[in-house]
Protein backbone atom coordinates (compact mmCIF):
# COMPACT_ATOMS: atom_id res chain seq x y z
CA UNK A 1 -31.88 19.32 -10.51
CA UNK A 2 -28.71 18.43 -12.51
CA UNK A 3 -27.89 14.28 -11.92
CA UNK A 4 -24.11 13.82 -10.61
CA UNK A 5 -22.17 11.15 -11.94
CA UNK A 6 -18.58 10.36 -10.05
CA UNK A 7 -16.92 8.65 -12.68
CA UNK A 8 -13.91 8.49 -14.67
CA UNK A 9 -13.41 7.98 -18.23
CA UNK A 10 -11.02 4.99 -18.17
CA UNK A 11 -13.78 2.71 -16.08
CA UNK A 12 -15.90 0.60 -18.27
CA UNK A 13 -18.63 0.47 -15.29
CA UNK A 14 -18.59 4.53 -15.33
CA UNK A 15 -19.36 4.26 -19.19
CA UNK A 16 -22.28 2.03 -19.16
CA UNK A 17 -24.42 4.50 -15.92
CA UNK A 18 -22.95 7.73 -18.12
CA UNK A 19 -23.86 6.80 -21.65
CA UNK A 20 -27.48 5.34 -20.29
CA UNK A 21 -27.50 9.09 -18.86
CA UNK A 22 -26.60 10.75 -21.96
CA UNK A 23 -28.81 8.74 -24.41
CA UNK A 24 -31.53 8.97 -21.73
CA UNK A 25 -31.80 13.21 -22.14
CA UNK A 26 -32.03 13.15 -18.23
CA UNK A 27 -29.82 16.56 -17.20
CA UNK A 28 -26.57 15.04 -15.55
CA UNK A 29 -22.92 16.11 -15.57
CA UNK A 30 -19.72 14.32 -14.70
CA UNK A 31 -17.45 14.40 -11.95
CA UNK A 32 -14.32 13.40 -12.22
CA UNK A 33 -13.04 10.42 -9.76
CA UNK A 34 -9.19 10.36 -9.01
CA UNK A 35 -8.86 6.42 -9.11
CA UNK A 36 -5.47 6.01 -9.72
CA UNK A 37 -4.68 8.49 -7.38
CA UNK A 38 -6.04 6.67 -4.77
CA UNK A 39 -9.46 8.55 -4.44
CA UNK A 40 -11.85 5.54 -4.12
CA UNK A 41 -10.23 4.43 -1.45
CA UNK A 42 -10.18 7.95 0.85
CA UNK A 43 -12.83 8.18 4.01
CA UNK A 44 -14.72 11.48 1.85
CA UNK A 45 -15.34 9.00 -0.90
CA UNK A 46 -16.31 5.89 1.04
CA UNK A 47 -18.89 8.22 3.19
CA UNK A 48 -20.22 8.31 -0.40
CA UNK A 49 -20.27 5.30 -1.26
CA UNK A 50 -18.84 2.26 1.06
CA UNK A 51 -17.61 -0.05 -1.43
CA UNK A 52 -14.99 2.19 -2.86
CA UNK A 53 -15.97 1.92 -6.71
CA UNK A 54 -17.22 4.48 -8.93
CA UNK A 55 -19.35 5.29 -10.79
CA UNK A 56 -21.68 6.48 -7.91
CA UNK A 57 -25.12 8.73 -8.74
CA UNK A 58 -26.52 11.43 -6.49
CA UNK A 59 -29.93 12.65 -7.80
CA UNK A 60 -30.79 15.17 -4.97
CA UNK A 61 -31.01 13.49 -1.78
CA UNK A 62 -30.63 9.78 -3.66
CA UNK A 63 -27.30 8.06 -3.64
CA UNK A 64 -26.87 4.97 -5.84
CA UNK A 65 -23.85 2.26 -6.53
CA UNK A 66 -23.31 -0.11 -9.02
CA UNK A 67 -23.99 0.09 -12.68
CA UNK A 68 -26.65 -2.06 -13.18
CA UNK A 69 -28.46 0.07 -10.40
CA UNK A 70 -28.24 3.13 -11.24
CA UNK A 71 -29.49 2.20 -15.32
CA UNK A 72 -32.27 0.53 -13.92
CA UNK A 73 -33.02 3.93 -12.17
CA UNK A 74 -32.33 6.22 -15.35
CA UNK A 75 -34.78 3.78 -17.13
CA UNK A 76 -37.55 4.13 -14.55
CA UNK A 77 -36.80 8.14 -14.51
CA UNK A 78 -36.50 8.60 -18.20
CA UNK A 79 -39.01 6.34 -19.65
CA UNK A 80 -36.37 5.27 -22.47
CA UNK A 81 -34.22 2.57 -22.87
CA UNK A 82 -36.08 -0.03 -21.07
CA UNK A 83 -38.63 -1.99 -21.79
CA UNK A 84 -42.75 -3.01 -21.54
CA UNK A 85 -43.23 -6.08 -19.73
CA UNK A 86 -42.26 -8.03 -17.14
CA UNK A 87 -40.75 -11.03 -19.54
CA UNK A 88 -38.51 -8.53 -21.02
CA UNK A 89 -37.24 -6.62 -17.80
CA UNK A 90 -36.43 -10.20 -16.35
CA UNK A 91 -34.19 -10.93 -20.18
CA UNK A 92 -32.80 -7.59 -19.45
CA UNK A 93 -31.42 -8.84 -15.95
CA UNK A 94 -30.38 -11.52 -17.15
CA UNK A 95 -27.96 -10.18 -19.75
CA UNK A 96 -26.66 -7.56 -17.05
CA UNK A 97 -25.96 -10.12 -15.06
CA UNK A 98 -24.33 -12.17 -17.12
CA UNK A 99 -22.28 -9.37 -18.72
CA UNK A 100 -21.13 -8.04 -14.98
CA UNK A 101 -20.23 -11.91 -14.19
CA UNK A 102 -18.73 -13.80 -17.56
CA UNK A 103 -17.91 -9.76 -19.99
CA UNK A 104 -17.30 -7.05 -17.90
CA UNK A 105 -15.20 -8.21 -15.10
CA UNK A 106 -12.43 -10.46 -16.65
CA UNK A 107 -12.82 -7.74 -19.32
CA UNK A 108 -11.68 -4.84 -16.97
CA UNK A 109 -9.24 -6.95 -15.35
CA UNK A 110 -7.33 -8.01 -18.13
CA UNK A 111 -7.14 -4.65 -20.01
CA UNK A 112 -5.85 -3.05 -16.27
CA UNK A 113 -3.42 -6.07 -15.83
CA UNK A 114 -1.82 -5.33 -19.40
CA UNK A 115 -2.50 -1.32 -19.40
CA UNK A 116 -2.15 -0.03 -15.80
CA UNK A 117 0.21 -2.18 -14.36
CA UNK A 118 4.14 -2.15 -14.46
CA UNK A 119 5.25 -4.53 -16.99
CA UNK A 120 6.85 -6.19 -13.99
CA UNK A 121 3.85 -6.80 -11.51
CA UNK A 122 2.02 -7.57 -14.70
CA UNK A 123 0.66 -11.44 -12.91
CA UNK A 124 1.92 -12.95 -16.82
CA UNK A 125 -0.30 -16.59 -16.00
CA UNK A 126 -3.36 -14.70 -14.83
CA UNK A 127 -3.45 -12.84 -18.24
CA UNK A 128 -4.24 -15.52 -20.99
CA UNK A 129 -6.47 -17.57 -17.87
CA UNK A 130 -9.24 -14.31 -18.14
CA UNK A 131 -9.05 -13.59 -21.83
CA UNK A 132 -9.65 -17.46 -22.83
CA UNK A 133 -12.73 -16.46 -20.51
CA UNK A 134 -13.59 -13.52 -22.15
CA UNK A 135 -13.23 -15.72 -25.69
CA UNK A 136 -15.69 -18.25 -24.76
CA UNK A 137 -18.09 -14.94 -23.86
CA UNK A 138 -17.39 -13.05 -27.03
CA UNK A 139 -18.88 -16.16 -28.78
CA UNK A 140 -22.26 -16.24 -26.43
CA UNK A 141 -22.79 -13.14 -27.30
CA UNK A 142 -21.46 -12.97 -31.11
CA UNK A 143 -23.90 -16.35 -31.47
CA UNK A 144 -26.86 -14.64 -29.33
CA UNK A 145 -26.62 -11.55 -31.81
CA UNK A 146 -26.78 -13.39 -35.13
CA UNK A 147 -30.03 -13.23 -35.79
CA UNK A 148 -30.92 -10.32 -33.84
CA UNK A 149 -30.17 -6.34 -34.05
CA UNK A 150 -30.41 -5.69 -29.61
CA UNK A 151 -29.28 -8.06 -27.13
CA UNK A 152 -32.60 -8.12 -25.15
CA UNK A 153 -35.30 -6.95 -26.70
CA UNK A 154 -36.62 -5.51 -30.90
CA UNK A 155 -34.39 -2.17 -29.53
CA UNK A 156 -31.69 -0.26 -27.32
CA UNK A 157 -31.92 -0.88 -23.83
CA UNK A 158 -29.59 -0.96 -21.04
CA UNK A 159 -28.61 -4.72 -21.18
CA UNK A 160 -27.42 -3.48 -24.93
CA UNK A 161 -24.92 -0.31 -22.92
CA UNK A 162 -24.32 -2.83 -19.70
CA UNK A 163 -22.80 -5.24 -22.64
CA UNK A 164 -20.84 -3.41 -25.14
CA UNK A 165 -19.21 -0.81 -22.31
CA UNK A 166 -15.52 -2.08 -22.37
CA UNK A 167 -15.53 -2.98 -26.25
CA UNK A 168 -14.87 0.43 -27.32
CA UNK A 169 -12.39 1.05 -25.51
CA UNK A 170 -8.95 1.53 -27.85
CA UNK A 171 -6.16 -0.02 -25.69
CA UNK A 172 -6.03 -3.65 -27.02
CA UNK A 173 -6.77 -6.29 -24.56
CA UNK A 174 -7.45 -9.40 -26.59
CA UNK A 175 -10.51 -8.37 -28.27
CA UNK A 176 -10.22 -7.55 -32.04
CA UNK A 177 -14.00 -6.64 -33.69
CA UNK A 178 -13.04 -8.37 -37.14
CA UNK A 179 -13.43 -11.75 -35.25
CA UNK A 180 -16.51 -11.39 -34.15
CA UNK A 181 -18.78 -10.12 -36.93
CA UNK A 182 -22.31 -10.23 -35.63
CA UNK A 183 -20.61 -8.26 -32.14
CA UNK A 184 -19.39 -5.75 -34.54
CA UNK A 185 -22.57 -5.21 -36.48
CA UNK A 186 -24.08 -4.66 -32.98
CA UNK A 187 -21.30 -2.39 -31.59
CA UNK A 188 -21.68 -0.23 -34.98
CA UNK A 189 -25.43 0.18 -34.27
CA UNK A 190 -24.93 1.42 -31.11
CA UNK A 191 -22.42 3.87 -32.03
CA UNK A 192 -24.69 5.09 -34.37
CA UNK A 193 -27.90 5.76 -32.16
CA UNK A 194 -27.70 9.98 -31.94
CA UNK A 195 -26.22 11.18 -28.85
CA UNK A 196 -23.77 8.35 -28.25
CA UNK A 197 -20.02 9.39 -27.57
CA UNK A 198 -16.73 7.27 -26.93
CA UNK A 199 -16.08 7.13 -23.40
CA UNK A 200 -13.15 9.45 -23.66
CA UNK A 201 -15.27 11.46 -25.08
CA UNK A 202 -18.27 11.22 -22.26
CA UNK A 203 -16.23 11.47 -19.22
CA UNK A 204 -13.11 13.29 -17.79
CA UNK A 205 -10.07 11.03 -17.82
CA UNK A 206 -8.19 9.56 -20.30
CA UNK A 207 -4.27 7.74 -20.53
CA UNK A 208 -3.31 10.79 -22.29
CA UNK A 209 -4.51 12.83 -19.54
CA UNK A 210 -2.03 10.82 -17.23
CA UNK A 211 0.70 10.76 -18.95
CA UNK A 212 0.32 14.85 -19.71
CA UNK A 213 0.20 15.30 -15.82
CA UNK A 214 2.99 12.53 -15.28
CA UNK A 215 4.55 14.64 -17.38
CA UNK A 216 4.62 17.67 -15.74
CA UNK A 217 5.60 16.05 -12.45
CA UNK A 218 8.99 14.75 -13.98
């Protein structure tokens, strides 16, 4: 049985349960979630899933949130991209963790506060406030990685996809590669493991889709 993924291509979070699917070889497909259309937030999708947030993971009868979650269930499925013992799951935790607290979220909250908001509810003082945050964790994790290929273990595992998922993405949010060599190294290794794809690439939705369909509605 195929693996559904609700996701959209725009959502960091969607990218890190997707590409763990894709480089996993589990059978899955995407399915596309209307976010900025409101579709999170409709009673069909919270039956789904009652938080509102995508990406969400039906395997058969199994329904799973949260992108941490569902890799951690792709790794037990799969066999691949986790790890052997119980000292390395617990350093792979750890890094998801501290990627969903200190990376990830001031990461996809400042590129949707300069890229998906009206210039004028753009909250201006919020703006450099989460991306001096997300400075001080580009150089944990530039300093973690400088003597070290994977961020948790001697190859790719999910803490490695949970990490790098909003660093590819190309609207500009404060993050420039060049300033951060040993984060770069890292993100080029990653692009080169066979079978990854950009997240525009991996999953249906994109800014240019928007502005094709705004386009047609004007």
């Amino acid at each position: 049985m195929t693996i559904r993924l609700y996701c959209f291509g725009e959502s960091g979070n969607s990218y890190k349960a997707a590409l763990a699917l894709e480089l996993s070889g589990l059978g899955w497909e995407p399915v596309y979630v209307d976010f900025f259309n409101g579709e999170t937030r409709s009673p069909e999708f919270r039956a789904l899933n009652e938080m509102g947030e995508a990406p969400v993971m039906v395997d058969g009868d199994l329904v799973l949130a949260q992108s941490g979650v569902i890799q951690d269930y792709v790794v037990e499925k799969s066999g691949k991209l986790g790890v052997a013992t119980p000292e390395e799951r617990r350093e792979i935790l750890r890094w998801t963790l501290w990627d969903n607290h200190k990376l990830s979220s001031p990461a996809g909250m400042t590129r949707f506060l300069i890229h998906f908001l009206p210039k004028d509810k753009q909250p201006q003082g919020v703006i450099p406030f989460t991306q001096a945050r997300l400075n001080a964790a580009y150089k944990t994790l530039n300093q973690h990685l400088q003597n070290r290929d994977w961020v948790a273990a001697n190859h790719l595992t999910i803490a490695d996809l949970s990490c790098c998922s909003y660093l590819y993405y190309p609207e500009p949010f404060g993050f420039e590669r060049k300033d951060w060599p040993h984060i770069d190294a890292w993100l080029s290794r990653i692009s080169d493991t066979p079978g990854w794809k950009h997240p525009y690439d991996l999953m249906p939705g994109s800014p240019a889709d928007r502005a094709s369909q705004e386009g047609k509605t004007t």
